[in-house]
PDB file of N, CA and C in Angstrom:
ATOM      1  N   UNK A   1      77.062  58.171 106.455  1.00  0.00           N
ATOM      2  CA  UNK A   1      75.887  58.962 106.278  1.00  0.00           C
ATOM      3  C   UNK A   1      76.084  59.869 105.058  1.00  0.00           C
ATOM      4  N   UNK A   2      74.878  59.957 104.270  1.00  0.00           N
ATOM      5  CA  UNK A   2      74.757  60.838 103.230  1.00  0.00           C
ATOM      6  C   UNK A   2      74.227  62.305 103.275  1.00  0.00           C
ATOM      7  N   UNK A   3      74.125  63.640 102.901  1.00  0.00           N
ATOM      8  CA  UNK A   3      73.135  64.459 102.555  1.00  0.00           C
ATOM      9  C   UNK A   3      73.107  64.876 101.638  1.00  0.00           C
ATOM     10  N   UNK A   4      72.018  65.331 101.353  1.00  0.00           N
ATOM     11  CA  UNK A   4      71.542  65.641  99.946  1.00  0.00           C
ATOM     12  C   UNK A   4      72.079  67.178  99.329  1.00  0.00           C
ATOM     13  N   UNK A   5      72.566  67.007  98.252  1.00  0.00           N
ATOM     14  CA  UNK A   5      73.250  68.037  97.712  1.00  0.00           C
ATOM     15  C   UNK A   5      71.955  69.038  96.628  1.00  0.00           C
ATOM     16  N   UNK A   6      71.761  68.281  95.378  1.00  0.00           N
ATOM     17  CA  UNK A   6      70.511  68.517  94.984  1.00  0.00           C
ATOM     18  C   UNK A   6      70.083  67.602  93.860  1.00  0.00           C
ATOM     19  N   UNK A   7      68.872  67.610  93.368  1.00  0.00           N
ATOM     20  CA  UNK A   7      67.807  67.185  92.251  1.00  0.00           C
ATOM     21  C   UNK A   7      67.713  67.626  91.408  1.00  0.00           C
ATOM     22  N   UNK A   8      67.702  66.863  90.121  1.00  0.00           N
ATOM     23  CA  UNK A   8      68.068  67.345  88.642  1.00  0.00           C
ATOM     24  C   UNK A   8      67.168  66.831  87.832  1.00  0.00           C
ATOM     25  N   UNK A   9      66.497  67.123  86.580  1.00  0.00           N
ATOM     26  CA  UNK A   9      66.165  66.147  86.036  1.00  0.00           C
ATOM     27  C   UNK A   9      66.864  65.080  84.830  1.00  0.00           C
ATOM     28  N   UNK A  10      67.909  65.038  85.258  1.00  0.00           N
ATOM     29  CA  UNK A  10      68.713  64.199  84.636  1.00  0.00           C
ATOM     30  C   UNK A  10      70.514  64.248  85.133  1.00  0.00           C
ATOM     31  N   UNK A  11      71.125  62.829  85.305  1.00  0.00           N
ATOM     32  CA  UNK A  11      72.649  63.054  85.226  1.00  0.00           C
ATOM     33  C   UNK A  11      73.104  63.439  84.397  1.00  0.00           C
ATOM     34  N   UNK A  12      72.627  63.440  82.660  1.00  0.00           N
ATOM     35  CA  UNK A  12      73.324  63.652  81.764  1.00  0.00           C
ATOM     36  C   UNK A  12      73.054  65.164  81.406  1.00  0.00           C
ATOM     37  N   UNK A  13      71.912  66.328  81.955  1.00  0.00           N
ATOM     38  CA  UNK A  13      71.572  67.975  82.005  1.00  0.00           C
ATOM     39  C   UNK A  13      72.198  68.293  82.876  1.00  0.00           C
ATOM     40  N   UNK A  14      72.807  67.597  84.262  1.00  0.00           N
ATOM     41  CA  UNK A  14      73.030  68.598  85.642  1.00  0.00           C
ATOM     42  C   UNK A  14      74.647  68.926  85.324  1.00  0.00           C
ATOM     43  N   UNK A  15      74.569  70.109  86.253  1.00  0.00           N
ATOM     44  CA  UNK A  15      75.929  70.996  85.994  1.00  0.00           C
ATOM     45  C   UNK A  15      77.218  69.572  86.628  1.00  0.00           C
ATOM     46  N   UNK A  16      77.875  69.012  85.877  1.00  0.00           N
ATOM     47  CA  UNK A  16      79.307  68.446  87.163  1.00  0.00           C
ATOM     48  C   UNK A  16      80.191  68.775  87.529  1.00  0.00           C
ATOM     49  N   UNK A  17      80.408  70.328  86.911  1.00  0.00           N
ATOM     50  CA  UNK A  17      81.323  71.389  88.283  1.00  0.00           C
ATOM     51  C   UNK A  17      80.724  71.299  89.676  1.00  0.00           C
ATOM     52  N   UNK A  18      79.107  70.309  89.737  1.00  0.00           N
ATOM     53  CA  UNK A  18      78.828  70.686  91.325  1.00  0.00           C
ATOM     54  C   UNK A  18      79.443  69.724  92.330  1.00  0.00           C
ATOM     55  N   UNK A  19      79.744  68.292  91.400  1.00  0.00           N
ATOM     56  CA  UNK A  19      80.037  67.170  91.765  1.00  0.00           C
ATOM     57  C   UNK A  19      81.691  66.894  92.134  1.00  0.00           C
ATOM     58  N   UNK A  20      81.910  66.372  93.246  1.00  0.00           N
ATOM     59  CA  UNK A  20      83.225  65.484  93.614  1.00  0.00           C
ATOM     60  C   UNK A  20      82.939  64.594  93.412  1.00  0.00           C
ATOM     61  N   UNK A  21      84.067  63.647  92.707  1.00  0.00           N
ATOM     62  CA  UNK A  21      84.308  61.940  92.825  1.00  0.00           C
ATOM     63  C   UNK A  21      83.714  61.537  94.608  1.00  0.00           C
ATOM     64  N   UNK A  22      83.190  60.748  94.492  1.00  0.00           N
ATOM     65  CA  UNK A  22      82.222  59.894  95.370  1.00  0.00           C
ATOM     66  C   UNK A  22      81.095  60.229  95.437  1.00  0.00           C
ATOM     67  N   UNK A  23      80.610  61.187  94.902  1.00  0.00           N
ATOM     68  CA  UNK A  23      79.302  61.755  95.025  1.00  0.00           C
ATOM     69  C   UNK A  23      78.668  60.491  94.157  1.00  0.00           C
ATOM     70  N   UNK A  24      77.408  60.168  95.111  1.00  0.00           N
ATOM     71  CA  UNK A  24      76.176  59.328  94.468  1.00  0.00           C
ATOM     72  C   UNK A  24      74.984  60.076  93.664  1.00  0.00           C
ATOM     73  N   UNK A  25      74.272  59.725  92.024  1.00  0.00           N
ATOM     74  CA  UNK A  25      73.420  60.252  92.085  1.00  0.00           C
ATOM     75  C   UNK A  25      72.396  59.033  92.362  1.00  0.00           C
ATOM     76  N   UNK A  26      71.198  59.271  92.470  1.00  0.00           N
ATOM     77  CA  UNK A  26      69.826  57.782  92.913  1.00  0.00           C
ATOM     78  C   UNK A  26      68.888  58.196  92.156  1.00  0.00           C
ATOM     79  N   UNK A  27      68.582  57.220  91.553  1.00  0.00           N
ATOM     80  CA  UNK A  27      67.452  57.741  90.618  1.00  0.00           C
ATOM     81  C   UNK A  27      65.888  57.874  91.580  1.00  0.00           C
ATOM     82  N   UNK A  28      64.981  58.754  91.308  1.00  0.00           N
ATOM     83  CA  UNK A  28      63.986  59.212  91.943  1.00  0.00           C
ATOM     84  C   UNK A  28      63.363  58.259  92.633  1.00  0.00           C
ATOM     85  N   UNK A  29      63.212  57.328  91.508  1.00  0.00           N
ATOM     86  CA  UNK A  29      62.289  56.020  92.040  1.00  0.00           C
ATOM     87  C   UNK A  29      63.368  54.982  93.259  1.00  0.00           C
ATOM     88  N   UNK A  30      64.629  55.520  93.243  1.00  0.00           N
ATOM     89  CA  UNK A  30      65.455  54.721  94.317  1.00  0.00           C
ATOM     90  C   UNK A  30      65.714  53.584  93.774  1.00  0.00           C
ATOM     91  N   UNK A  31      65.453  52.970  92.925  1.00  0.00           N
ATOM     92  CA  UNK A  31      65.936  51.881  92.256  1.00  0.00           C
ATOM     93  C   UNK A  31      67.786  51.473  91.486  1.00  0.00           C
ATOM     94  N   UNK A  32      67.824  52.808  91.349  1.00  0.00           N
ATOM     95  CA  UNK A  32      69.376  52.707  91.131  1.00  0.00           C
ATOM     96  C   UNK A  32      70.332  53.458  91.146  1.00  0.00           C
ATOM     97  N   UNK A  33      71.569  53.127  91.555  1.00  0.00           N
ATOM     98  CA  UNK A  33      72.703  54.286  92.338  1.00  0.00           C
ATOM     99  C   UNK A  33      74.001  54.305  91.715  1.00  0.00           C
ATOM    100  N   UNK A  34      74.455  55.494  91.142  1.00  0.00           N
ATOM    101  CA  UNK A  34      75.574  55.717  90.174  1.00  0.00           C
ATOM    102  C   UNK A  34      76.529  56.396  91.080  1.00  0.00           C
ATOM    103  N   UNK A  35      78.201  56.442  91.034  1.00  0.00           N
ATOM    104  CA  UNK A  35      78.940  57.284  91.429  1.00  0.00           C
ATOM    105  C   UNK A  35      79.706  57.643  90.711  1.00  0.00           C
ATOM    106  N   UNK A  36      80.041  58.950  90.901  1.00  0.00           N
ATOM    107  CA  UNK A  36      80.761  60.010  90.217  1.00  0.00           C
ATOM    108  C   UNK A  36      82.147  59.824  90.512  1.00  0.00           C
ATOM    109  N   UNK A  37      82.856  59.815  89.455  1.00  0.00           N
ATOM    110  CA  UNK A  37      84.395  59.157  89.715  1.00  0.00           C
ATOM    111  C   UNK A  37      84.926  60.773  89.189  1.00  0.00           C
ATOM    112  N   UNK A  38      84.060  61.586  88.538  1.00  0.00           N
ATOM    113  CA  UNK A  38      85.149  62.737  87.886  1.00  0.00           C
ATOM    114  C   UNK A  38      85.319  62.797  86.272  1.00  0.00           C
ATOM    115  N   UNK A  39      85.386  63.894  85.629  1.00  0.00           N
ATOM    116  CA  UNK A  39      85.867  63.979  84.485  1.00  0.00           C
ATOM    117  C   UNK A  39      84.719  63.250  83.700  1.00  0.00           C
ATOM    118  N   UNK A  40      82.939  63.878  83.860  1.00  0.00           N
ATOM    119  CA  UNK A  40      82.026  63.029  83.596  1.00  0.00           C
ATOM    120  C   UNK A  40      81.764  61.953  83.607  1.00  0.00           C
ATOM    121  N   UNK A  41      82.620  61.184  84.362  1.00  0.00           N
ATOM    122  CA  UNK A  41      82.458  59.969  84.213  1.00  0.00           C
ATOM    123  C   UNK A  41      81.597  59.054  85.314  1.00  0.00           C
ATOM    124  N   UNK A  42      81.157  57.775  85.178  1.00  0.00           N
ATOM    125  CA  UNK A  42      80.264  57.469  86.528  1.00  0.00           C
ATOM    126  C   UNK A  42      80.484  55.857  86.365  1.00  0.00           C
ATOM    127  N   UNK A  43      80.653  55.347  87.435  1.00  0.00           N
ATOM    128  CA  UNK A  43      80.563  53.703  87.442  1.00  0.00           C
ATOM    129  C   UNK A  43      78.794  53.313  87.922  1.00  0.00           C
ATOM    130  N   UNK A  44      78.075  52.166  87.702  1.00  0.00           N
ATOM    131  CA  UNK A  44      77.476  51.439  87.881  1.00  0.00           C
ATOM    132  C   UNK A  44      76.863  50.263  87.750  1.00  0.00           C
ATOM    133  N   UNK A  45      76.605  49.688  88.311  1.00  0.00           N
ATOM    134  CA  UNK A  45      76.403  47.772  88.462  1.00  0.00           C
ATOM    135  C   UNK A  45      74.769  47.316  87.353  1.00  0.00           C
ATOM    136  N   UNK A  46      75.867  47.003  86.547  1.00  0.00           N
ATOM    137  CA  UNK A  46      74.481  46.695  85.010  1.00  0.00           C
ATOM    138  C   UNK A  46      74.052  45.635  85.232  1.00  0.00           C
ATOM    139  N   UNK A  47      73.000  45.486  85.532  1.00  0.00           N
ATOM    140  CA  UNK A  47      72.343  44.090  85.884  1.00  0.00           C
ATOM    141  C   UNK A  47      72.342  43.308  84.773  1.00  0.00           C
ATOM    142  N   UNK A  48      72.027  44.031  82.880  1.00  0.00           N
ATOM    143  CA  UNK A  48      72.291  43.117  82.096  1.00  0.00           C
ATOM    144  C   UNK A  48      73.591  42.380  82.035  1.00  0.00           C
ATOM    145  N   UNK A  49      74.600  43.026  82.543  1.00  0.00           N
ATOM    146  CA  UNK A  49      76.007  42.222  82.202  1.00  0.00           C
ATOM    147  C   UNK A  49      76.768  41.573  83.703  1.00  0.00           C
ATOM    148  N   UNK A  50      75.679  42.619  84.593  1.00  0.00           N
ATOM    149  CA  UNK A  50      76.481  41.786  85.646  1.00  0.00           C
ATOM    150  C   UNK A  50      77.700  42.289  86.319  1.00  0.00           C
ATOM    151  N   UNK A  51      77.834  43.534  85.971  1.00  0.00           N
ATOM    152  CA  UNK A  51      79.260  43.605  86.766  1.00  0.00           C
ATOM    153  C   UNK A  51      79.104  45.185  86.557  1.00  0.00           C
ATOM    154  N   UNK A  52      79.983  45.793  87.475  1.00  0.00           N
ATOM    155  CA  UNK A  52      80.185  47.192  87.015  1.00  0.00           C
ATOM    156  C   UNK A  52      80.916  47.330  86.315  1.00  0.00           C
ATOM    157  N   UNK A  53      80.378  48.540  85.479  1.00  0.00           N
ATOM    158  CA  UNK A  53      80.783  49.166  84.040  1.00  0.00           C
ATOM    159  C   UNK A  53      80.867  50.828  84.810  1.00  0.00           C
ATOM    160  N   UNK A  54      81.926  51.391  83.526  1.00  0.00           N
ATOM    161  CA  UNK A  54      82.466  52.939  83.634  1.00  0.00           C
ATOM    162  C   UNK A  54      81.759  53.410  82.515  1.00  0.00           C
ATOM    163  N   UNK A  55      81.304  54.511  82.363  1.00  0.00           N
ATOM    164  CA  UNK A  55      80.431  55.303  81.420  1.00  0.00           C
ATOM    165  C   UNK A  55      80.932  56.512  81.754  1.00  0.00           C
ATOM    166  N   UNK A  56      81.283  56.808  80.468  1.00  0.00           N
ATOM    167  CA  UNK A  56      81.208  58.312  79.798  1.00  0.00           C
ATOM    168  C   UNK A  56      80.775  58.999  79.365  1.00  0.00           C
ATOM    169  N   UNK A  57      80.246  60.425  80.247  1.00  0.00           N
ATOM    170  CA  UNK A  57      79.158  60.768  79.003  1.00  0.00           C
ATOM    171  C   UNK A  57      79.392  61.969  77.917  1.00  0.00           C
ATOM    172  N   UNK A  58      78.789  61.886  76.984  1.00  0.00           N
ATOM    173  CA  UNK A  58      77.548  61.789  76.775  1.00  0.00           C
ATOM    174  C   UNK A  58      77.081  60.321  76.738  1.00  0.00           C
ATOM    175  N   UNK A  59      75.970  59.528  76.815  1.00  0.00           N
ATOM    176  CA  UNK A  59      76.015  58.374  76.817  1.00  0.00           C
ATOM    177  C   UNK A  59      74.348  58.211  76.442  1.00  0.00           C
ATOM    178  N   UNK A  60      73.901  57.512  76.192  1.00  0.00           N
ATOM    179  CA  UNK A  60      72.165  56.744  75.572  1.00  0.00           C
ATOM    180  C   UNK A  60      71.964  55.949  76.612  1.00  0.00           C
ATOM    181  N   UNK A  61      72.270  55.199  77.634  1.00  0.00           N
ATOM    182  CA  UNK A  61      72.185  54.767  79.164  1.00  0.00           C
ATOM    183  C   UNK A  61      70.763  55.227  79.365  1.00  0.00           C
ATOM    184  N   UNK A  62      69.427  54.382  79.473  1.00  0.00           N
ATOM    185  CA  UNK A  62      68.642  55.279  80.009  1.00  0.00           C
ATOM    186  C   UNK A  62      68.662  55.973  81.583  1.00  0.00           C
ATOM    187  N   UNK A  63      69.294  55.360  82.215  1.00  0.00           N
ATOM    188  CA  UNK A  63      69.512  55.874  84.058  1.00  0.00           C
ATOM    189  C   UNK A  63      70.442  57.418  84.079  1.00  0.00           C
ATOM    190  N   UNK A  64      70.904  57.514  82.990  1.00  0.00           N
ATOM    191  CA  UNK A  64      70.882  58.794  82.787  1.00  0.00           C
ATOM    192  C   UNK A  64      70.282  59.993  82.353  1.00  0.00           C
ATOM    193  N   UNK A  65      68.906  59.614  82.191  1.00  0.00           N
ATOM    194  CA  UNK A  65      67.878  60.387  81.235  1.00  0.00           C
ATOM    195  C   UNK A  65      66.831  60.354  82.379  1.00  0.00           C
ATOM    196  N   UNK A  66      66.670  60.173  83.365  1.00  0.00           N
ATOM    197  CA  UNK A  66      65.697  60.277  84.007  1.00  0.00           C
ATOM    198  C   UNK A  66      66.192  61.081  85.649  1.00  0.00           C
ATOM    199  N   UNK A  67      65.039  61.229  86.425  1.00  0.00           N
ATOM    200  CA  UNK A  67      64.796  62.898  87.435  1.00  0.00           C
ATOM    201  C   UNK A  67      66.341  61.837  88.549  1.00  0.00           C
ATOM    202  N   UNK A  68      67.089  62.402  89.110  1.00  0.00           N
ATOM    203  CA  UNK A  68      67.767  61.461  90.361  1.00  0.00           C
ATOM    204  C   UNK A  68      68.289  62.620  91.421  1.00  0.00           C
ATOM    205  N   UNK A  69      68.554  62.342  92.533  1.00  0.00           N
ATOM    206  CA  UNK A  69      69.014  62.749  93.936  1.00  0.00           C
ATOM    207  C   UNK A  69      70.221  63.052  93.817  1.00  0.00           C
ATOM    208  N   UNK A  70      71.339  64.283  94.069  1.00  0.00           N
ATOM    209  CA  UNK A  70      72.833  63.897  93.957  1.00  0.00           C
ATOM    210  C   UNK A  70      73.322  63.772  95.654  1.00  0.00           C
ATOM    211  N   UNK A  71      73.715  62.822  96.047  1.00  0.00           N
ATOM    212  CA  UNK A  71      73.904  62.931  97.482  1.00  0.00           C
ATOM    213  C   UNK A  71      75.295  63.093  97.771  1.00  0.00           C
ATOM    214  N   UNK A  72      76.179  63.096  99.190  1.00  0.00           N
ATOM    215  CA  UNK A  72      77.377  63.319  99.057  1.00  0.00           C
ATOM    216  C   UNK A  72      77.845  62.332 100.382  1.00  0.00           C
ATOM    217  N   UNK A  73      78.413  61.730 100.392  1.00  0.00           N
ATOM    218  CA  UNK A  73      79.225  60.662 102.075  1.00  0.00           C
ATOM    219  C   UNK A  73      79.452  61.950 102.337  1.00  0.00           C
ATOM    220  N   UNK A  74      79.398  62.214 104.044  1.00  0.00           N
ATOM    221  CA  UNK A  74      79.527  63.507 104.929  1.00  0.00           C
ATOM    222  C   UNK A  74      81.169  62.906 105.103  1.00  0.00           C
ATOM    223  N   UNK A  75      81.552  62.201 105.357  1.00  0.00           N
ATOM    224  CA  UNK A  75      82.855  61.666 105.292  1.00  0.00           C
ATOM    225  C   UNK A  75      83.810  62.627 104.438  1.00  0.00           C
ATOM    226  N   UNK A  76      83.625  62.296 103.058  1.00  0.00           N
ATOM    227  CA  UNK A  76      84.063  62.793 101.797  1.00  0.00           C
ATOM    228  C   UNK A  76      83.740  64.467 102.401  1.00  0.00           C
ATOM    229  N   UNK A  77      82.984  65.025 102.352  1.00  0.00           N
ATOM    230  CA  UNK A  77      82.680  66.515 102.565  1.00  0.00           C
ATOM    231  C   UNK A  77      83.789  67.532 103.672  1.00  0.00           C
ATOM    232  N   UNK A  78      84.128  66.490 104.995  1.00  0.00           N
ATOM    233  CA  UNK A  78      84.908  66.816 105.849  1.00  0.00           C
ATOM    234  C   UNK A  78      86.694  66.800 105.231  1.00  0.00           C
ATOM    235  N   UNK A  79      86.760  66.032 103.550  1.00  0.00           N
ATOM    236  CA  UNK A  79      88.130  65.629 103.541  1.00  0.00           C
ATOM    237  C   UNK A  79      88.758  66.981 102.702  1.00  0.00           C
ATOM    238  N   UNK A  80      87.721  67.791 101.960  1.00  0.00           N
ATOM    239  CA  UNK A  80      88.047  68.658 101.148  1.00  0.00           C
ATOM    240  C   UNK A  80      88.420  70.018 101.688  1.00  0.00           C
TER     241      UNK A  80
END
């Protein structure tokens, strides 16, 4: 299970002192889901290439330029 931490209008504007590695952000429209590995960095599954890719940002990625959800595994929350 997830809960919601907060809403930004962008991964690449929001603060990531708020973020732990596993934290998911989702983009508004729910169409696509990034995780936070740490040290700005985020993995997600590029449909052009097919596989997951690691991104650093700053980055031109548009799924980073648009409004998304930051959620957190309640799992992860209990380990810290």
């Amino acid at each position: 299970m997830t809960f919601n931490l907060f809403r930004h209008e962008s991964i690449a504007a929001a603060n990531h002192s708020a973020l732990r590695a596993g934290d998911l952000a989702v983009t508004e429209d729910g169409v696509h889901v990034l995780a936070y590995l740490g040290d700005h960095t985020w993995i997600e599954a590029d449909p052009d290439l097919r596989k997951v890719v690691e991104i650093k940002l700053p980055t031109s990625i548009s799924w980073f330029h648009q409004p998304v959800k930051f959620v957190r595994w309640s799992v992860l929350d209990r380990n810290w």
